[in-house]
Protein backbone atom coordinates (compact mmCIF):
# COMPACT_ATOMS: atom_id res chain seq x y z
CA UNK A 1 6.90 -23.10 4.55
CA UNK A 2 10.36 -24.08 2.68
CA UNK A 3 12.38 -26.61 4.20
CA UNK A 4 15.60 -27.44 3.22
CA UNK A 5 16.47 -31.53 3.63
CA UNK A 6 20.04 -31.76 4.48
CA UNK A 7 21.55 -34.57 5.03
CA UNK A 8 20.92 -34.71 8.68
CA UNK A 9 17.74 -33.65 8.62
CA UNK A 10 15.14 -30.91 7.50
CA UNK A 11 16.15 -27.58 8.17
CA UNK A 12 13.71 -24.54 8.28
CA UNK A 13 14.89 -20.94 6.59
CA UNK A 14 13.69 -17.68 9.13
CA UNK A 15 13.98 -14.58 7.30
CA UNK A 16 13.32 -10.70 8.38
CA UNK A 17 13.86 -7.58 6.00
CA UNK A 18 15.23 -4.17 6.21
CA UNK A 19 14.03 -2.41 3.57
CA UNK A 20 15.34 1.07 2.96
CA UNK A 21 13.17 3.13 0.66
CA UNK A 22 13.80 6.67 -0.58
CA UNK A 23 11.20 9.15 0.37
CA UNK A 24 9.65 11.04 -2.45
CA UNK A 25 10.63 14.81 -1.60
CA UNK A 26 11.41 17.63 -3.77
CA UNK A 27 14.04 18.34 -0.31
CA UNK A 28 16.17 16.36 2.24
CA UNK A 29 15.54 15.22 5.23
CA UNK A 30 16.64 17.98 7.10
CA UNK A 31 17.67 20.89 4.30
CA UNK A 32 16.32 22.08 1.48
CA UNK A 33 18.87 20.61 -0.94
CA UNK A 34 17.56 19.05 -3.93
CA UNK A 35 17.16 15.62 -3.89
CA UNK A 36 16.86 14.75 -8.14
CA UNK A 37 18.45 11.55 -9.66
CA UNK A 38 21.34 11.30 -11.73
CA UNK A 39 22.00 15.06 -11.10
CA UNK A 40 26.21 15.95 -11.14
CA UNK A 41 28.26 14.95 -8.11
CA UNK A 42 27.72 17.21 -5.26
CA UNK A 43 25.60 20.04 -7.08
CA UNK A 44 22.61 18.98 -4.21
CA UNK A 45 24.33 19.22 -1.19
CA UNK A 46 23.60 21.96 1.47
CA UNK A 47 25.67 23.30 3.94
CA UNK A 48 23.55 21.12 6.85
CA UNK A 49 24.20 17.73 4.43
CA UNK A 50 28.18 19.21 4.50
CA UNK A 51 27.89 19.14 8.33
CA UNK A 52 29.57 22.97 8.38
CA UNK A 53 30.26 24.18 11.91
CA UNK A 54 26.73 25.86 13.22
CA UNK A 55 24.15 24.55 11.06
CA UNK A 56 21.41 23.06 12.68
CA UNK A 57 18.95 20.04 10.81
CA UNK A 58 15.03 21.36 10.46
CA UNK A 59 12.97 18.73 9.80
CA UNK A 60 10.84 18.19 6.64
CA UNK A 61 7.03 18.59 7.26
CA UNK A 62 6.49 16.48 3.89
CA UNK A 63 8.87 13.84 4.55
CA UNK A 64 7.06 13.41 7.60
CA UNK A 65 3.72 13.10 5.96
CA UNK A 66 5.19 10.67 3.85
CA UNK A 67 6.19 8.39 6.47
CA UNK A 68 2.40 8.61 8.35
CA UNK A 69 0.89 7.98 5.04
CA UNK A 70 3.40 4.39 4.83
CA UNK A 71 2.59 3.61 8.23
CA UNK A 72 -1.41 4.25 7.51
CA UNK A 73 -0.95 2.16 4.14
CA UNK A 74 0.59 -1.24 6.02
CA UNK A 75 -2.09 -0.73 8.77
CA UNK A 76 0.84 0.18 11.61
CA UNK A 77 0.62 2.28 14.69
CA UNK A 78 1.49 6.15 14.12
CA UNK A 79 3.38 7.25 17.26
CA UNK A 80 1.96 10.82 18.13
CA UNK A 81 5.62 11.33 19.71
CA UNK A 82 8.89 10.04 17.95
CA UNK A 83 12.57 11.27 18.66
CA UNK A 84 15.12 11.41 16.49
CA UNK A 85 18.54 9.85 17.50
CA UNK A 86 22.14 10.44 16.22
CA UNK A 87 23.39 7.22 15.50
CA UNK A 88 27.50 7.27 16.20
CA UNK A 89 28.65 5.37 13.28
CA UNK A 90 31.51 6.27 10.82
CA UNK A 91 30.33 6.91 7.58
CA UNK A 92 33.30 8.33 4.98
CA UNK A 93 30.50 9.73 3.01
CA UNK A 94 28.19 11.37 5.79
CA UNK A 95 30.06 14.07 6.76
CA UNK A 96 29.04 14.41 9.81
CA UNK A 97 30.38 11.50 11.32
CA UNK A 98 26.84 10.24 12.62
CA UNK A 99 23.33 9.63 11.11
CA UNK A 100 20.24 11.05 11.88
CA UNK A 101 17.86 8.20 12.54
CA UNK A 102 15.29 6.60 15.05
CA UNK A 103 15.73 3.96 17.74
CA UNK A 104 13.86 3.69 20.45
CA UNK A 105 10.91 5.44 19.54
CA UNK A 106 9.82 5.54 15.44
CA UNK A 107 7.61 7.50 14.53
CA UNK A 108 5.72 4.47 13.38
CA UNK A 109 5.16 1.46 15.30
CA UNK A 110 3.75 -2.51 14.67
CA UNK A 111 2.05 -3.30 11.21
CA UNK A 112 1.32 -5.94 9.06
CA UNK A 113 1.48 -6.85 5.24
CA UNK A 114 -1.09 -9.30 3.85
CA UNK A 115 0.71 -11.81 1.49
CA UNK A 116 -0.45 -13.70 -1.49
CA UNK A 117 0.78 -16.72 -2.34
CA UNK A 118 1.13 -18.99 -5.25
CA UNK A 119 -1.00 -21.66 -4.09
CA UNK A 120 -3.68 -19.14 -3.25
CA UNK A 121 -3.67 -18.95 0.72
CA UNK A 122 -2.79 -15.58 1.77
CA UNK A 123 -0.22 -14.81 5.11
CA UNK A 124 -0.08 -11.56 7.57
CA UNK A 125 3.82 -10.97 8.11
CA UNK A 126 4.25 -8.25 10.59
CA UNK A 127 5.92 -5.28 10.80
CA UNK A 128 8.38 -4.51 13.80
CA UNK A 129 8.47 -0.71 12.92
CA UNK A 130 9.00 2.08 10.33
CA UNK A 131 11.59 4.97 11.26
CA UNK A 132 12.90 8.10 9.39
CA UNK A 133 16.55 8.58 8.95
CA UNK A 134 18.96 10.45 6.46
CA UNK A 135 20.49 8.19 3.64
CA UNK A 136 24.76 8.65 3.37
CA UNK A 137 26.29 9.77 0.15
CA UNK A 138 27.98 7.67 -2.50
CA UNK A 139 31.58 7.05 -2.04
CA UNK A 140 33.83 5.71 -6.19
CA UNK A 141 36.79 3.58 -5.97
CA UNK A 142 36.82 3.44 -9.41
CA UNK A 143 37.34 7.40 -10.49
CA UNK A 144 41.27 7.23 -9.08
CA UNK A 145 43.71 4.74 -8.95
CA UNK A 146 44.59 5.49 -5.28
CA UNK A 147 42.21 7.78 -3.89
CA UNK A 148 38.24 7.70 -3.59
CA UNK A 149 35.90 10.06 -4.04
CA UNK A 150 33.00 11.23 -2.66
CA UNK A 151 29.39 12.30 -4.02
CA UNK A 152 27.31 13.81 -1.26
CA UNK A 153 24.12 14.44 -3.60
CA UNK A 154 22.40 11.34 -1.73
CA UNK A 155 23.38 12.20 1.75
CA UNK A 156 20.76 13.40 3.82
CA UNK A 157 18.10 12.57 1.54
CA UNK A 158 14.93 11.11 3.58
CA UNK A 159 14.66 7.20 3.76
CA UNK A 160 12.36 5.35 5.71
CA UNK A 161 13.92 1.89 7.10
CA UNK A 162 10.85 -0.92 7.12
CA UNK A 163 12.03 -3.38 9.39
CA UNK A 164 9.76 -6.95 9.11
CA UNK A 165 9.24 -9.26 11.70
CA UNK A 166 11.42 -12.90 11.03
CA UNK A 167 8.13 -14.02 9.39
CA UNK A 168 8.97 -15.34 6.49
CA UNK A 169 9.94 -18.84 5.66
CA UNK A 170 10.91 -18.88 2.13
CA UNK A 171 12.83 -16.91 -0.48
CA UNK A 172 9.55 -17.21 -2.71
CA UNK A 173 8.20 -15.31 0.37
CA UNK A 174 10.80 -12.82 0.75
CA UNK A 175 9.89 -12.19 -3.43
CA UNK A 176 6.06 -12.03 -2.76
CA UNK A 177 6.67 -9.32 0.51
CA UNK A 178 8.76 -6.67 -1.57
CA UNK A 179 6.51 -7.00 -4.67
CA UNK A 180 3.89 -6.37 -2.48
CA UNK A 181 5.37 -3.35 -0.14
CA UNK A 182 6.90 -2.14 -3.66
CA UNK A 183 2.91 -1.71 -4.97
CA UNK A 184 1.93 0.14 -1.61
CA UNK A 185 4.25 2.19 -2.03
CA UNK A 186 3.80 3.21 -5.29
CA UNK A 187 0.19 3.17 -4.70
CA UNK A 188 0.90 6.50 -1.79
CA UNK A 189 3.21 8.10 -4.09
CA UNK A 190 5.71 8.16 -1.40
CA UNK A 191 8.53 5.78 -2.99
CA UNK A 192 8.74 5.17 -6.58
CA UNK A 193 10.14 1.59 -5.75
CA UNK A 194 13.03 2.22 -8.44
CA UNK A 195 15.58 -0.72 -7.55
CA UNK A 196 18.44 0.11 -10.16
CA UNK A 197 18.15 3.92 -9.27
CA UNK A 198 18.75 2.55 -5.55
CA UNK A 199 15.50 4.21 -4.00
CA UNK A 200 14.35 0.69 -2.71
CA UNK A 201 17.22 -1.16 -1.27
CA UNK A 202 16.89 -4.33 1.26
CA UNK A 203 19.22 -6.20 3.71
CA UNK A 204 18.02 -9.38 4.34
CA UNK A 205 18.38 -11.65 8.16
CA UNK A 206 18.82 -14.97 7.83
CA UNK A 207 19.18 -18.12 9.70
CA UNK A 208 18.24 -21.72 9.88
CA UNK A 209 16.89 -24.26 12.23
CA UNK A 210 15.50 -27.58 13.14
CA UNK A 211 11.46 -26.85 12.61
CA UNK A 212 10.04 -25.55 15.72
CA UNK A 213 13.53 -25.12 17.21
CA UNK A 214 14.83 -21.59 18.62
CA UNK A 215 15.91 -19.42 16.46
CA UNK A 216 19.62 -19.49 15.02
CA UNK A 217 22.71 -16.97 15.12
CA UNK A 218 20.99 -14.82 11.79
CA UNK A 219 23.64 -13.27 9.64
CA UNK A 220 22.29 -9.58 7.18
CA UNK A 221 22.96 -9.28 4.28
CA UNK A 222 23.65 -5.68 3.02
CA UNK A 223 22.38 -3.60 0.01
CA UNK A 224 20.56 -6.08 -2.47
CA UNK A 225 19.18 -3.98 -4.89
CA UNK A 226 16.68 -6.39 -7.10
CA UNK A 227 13.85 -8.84 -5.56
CA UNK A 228 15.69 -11.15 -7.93
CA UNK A 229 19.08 -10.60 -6.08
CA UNK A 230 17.28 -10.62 -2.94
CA UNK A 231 15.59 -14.38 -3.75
CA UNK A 232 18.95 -15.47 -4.88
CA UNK A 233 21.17 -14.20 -2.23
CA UNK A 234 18.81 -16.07 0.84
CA UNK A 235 18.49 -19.34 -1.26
CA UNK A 236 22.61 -19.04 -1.39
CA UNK A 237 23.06 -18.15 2.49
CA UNK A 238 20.49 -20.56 3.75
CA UNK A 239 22.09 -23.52 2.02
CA UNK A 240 25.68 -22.25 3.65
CA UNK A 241 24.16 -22.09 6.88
CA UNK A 242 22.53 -25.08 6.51
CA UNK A 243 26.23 -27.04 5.23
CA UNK A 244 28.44 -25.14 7.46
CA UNK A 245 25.68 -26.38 10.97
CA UNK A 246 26.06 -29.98 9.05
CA UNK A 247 29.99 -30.20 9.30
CA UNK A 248 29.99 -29.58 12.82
CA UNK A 249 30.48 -25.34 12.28
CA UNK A 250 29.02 -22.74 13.91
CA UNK A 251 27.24 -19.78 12.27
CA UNK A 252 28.95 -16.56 12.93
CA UNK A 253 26.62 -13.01 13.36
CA UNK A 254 28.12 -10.89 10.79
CA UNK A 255 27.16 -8.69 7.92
CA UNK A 256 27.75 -10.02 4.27
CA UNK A 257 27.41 -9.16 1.24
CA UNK A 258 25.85 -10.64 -2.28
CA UNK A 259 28.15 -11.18 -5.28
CA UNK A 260 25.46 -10.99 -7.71
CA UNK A 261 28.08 -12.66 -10.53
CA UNK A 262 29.02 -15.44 -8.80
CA UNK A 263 25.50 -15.76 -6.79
CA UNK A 264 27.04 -16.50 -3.72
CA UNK A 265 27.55 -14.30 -0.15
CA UNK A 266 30.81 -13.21 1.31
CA UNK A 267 32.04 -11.58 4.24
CA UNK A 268 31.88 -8.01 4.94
CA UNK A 269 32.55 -7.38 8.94
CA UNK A 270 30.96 -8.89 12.30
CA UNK A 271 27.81 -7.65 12.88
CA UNK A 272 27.45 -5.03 15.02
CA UNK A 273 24.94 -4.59 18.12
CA UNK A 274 22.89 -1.44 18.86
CA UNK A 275 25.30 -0.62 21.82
CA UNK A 276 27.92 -0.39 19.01
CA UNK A 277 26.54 2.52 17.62
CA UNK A 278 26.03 4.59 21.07
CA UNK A 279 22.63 5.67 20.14
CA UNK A 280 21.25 9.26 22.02
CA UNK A 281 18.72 11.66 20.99
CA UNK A 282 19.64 14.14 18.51
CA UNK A 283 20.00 17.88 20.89
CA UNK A 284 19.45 19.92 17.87
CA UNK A 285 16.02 18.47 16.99
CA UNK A 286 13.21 18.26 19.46
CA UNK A 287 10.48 15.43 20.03
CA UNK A 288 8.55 14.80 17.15
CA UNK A 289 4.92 15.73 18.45
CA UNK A 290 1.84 15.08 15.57
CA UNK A 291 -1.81 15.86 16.23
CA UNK A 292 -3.98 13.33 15.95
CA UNK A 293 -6.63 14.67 14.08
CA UNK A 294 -3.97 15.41 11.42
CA UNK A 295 -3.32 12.01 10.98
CA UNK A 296 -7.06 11.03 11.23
CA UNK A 297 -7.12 13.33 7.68
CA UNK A 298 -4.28 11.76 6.29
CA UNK A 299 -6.11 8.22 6.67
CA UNK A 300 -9.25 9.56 5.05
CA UNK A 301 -7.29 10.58 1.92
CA UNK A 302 -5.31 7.57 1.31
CA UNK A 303 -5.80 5.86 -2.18
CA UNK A 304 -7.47 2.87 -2.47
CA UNK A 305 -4.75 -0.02 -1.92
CA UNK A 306 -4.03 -2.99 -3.58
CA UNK A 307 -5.96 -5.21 -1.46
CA UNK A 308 -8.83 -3.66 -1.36
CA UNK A 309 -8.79 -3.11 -5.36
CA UNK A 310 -8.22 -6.41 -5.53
CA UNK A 311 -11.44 -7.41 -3.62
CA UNK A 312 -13.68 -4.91 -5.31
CA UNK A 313 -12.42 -6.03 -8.71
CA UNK A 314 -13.06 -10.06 -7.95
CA UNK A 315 -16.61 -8.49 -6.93
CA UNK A 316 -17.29 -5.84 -9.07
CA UNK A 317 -15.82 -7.71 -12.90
CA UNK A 318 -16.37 -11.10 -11.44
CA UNK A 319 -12.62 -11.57 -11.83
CA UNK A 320 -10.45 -14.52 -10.51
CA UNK A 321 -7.64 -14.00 -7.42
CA UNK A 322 -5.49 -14.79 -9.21
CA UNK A 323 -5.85 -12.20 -12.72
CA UNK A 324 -7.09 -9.66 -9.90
CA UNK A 325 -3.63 -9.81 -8.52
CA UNK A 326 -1.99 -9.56 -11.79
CA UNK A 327 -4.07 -6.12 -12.65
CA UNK A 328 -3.51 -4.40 -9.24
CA UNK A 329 0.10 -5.34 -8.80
CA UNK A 330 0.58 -1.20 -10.36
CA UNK A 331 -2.04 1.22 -10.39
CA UNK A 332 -0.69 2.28 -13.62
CA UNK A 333 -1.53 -1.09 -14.95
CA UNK A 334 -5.37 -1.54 -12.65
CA UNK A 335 -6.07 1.87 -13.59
CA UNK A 336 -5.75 1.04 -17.56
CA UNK A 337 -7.90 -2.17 -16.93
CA UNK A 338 -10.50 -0.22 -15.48
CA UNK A 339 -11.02 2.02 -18.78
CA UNK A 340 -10.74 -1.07 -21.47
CA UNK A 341 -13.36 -2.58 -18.78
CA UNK A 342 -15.87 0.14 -18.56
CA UNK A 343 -18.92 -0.54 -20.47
CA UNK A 344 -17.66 -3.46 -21.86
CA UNK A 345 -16.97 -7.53 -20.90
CA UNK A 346 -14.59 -7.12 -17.76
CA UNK A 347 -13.13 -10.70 -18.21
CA UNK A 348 -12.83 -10.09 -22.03
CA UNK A 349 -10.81 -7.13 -21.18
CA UNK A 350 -8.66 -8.36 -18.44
CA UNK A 351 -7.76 -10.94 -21.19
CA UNK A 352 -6.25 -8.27 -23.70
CA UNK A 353 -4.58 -6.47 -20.98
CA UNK A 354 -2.92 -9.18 -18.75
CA UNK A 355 -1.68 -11.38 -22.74
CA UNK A 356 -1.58 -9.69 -25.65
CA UNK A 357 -0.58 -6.06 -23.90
CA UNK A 358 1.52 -6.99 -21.06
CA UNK A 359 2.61 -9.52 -24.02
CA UNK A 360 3.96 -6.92 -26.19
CA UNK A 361 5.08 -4.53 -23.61
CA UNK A 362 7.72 -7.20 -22.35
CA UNK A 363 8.76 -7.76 -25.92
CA UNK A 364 9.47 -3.96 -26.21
CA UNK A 365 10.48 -3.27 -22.55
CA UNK A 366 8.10 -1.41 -21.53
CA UNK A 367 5.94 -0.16 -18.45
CA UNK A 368 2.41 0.83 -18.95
CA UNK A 369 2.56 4.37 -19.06
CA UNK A 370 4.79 4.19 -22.11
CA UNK A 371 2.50 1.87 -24.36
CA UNK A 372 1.64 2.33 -27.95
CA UNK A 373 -1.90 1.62 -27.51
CA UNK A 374 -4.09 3.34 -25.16
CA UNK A 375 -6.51 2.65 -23.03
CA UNK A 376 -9.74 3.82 -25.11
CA UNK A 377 -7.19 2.05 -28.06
CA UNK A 378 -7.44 -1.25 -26.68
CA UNK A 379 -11.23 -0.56 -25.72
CA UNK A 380 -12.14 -0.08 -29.38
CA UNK A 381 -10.54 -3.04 -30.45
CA UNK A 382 -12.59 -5.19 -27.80
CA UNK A 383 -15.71 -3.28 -29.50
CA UNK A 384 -14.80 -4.46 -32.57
CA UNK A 385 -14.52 -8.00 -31.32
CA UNK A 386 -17.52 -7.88 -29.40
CA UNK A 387 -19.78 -6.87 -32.28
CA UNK A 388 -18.61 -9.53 -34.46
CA UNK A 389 -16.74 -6.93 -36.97
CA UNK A 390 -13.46 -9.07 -36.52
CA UNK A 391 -12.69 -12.36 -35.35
CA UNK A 392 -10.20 -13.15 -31.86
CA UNK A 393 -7.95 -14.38 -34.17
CA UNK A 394 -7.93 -11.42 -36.53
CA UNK A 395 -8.02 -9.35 -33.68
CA UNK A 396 -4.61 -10.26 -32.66
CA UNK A 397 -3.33 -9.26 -36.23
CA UNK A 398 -5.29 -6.02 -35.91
CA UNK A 399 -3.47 -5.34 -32.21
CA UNK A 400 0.18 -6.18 -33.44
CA UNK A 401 -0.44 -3.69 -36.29
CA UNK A 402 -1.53 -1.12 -33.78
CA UNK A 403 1.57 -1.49 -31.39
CA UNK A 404 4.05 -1.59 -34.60
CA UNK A 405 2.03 1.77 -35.75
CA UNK A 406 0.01 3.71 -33.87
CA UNK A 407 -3.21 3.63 -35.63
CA UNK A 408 -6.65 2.90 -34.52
CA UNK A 409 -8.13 -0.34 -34.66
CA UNK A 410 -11.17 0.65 -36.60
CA UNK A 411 -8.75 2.80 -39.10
CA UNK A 412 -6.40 -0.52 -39.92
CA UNK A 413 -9.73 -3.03 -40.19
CA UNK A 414 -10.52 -0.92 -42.80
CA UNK A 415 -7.22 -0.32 -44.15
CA UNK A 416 -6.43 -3.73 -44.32
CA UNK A 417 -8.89 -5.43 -45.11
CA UNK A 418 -9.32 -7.24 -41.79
CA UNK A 419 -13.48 -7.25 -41.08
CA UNK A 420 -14.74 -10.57 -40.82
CA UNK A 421 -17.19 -12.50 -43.42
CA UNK A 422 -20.60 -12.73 -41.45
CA UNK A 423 -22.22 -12.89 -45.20
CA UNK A 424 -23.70 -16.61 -44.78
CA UNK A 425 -23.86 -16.94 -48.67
CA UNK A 426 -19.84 -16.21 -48.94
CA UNK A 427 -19.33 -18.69 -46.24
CA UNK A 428 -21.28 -21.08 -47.66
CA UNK A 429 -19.62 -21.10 -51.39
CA UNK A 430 -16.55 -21.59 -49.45
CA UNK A 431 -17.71 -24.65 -47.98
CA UNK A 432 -18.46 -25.75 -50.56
CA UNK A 433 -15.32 -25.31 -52.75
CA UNK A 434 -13.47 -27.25 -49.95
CA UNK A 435 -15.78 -30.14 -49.92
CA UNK A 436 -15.89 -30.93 -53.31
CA UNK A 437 -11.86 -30.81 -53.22
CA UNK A 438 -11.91 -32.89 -50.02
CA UNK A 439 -14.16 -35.62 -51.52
CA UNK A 440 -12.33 -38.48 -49.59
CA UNK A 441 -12.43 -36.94 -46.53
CA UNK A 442 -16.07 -36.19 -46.74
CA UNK A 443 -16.71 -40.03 -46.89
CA UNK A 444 -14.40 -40.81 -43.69
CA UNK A 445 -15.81 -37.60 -42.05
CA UNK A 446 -19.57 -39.20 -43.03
CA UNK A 447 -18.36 -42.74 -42.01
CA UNK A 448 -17.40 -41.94 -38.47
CA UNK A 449 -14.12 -40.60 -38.01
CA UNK A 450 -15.55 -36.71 -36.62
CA UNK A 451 -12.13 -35.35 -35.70
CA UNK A 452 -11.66 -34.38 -39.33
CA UNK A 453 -13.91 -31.59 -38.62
CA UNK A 454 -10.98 -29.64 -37.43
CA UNK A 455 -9.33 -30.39 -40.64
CA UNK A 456 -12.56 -28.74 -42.95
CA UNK A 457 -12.64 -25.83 -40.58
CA UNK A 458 -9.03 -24.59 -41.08
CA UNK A 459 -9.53 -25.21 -44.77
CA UNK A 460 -12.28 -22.78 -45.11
CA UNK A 461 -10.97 -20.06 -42.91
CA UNK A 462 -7.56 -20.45 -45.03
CA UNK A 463 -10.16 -20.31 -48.33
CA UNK A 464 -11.67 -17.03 -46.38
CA UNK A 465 -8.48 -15.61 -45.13
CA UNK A 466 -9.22 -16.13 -41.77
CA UNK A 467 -12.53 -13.66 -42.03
CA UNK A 468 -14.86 -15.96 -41.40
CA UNK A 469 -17.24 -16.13 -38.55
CA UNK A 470 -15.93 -18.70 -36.74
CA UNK A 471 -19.20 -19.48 -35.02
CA UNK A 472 -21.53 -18.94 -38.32
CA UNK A 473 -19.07 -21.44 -40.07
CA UNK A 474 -19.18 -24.19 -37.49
CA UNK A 475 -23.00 -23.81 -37.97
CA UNK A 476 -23.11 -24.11 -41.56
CA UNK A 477 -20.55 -26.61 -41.88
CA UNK A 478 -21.87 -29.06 -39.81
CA UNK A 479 -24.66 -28.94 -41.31
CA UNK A 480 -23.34 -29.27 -44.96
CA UNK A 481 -21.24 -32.32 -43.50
CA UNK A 482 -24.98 -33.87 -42.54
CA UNK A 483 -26.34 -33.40 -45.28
């Protein structure tokens, strides 16, 4: 738990998430209007998503699906009977006036996310609810000088609104829960967690208060569109809170909003109430009914999760937590592990992977599924290390010349000149060019001062090119040096 010391006393941060994500569907919501990125302003908008007079919303079986299969995947309750409610709130670009969303009863109920944290321990934060509701459009101020404009491509596309319960305690926490609901998602296919593209958006409660005190008037913050800007935007608002209780203020309820340049919060409006918005059911759409057994089959065809992957690779490879973690934070990223790992020395490969890949793929900015090396790539180079044909250290050179180029490891061994000296007669002259060089250092090396061994080691591999056996040479050497 992070406490903030003020200078009255410690102060404790309680923070809940909204977290909007955009449901992967070929259609909206509630039309059959396309729903593809970056596509030109209002070339995806039905008549339903321009609220003509007479059209009636029909909901999306697959959105629906979607939602039971996030529910199943944060191990919530699926409500066999949701309603959808029209939300009375103005919205310039909704045209309708009102959004189609879910109150009272979600179609998905209680839940829980399993956390893991950085000094190991691992924390359930629960889940209030997930409902279904239509996204708005997109309305540019910057397009005119004294008129805006709308782009309804985004409205009525299908989001589903994770609310959290005020479980967590820390903006390191906050980071750690949308990592990890990012992953699930991904995992289901039913977000594709893209921040910048604004399919994973998050408002953010927060309020302070004395340890075990009640809890404080909570202020949201709207629309933060990075876990980085999320992290940033509590540590700012907590510390306000905190400063603003400590001159004798009062925190206000209100929305604000994140100025990500100056990494502060500002105002936006008072925050409104769920009476504010006049909440009834929707008449044109009837009581969401599912049959059980439908959902029963959706359960038995979910993926296999990140925590469970996680626990079957710290069994299955002998892995630790914490590299376990690392690998099944993507199953882009656990799924290429898996092939470098079959057959082969699971640890050895998780190294490669999780250093000198993920290495090089931040260097070039980029994600897994756009790497220069492949998986059965990689794998041969780990042969290649594991029979002895080159060295970890010449390995490296080998797997930089394989990003930069394309080519095999075995191919650019060959090619340049890379395999490693195992010949015990080569290794052996070598040694014994550098000792008779090193003459003086032989005698303080014989006389007692062993840390010069170092110092004959680095002289023969730089005699050898770095090709020799690193374990052959320490053998002969030391023996040479004894004699």
């Amino acid at each position: 738990m992070a406490v903030i010391r003020g200078s009255s006393g410690d102060w404790e941060v309680v923070i809940g998430l909204e977290v909007h994500a955009q449901v992967i569907s070929k259609a909206k919501l509630f039309s059959g209007a396309a729903t593809d990125f970056g596509a030109e302003p209002n070339t995806q908008v039905s008549p339903i998503d321009a609220a003509f007079p007479g059209m009636l919303p029909v909901i999306n079986r697959y959105c629906v699906e979607q939602a039971v299969k996030t529910g199943l995947g944060i191990n919530a309750e699926i409500n066999l009977v949701s309603v959808f409610d029209r939300k009375n709130y103005f919205y310039a670009d909704l045209p309708a006036g009102y959004q189609i969303s879910q109150y009272t009863r979600p179609i998905v109920g209680k839940g829980k996310i399993r956390l893991d944290l950085a000094d190991g321990s691992t924390r359930d934060i629960g889940i209030t609810r997930l409902h279904l509701e239509q996204d708005a459009g997109k309305s540019l101020h910057d397009q005119h000088a004294t008129l805006t404009y709308v782009d309804l491509n985004r409205a009525g596309v299908a989001l589903m609104e994770i609310v959290s319960e005020p479980d967590l305690r820390s903006a390191e926490e906050a980071g750690a829960y949308l990592r990890k609901l990012r992953s699930i998602l991904r995992y289901l296919g039913t977000c594709d967690g893209n921040m910048e593209e604004g399919s994973l958006r998050c408002d953010c409660n927060v309020s302070v208060r004395r340890p075990g005190a009640p809890l404080g008037t909570r202020c949201e913050i709207k629309n933060v569109n990075s876990i980085r800007y999320v992290m940033q935007a509590i540590e700012h608002e907590a510390r306000r809170q905190v400063e603003l209780l400590e001159e004798g203020g009062a925190v206000e309820q209100e929305t604000r909003l994140f100025d990500a340049g100056k990494g502060i919060t500002r105002p936006m409006r008072s925050k409104e109430h769920a009476h504010d918005y006049r909440y009834f059911p929707d008449p044109d759409l009837l009581p969401l009914r599912l049959d059980a057994n439908w959902v029963e089959a959706l359960k038995r065809s979910l993926p296999e999760l990140p925590d469970a992957k996680k626990a079957r690779f710290i069994e299955q490879y002998r892995l630790s937590p914490d590299d376990a973690g690392v690998l099944v934070a993507e199953q882009a990223s656990a799924d290429y592990f898996e092939a470098v790992a079959r057959g082969r020395d699971a640890k050895l490969a998780a190294n490669w992977v999780m250093v000198e890949l993920y290495g090089a793929l931040n260097r070039l900015g980029l994600g897994i599924e756009g790497s220069p090396v492949s998986a059965a790539g990689l794998g041969e180079l780990v042969d290649l290390v594991i029979d002895g044909t080159v060295s970890g250290r010449l390995a490296k050179e080998v797997f930089a010349a394989m990003i930069e180029t394309g080519k095999g490891a075995a191919f650019l061994v060959e090619e340049r000149g890379l395999k490693q000296v195992t010949d015990s007669g080569a290794i052996e002259s070598a040694i014994a060019a550098v000792l008779a060089a090193q003459g003086d250092k032989v005698a303080e090396y014989r006389a007692g001062k062993e840390k010069l061994f170092g110092f004959f080691v680095g002289q023969v591999m730089k005699a050898t090119q770095g090709k020799a056996n690193p374990a052959l040479l320490n053998e002969l050497l030391r023996k040479k040096l004894a004699g």
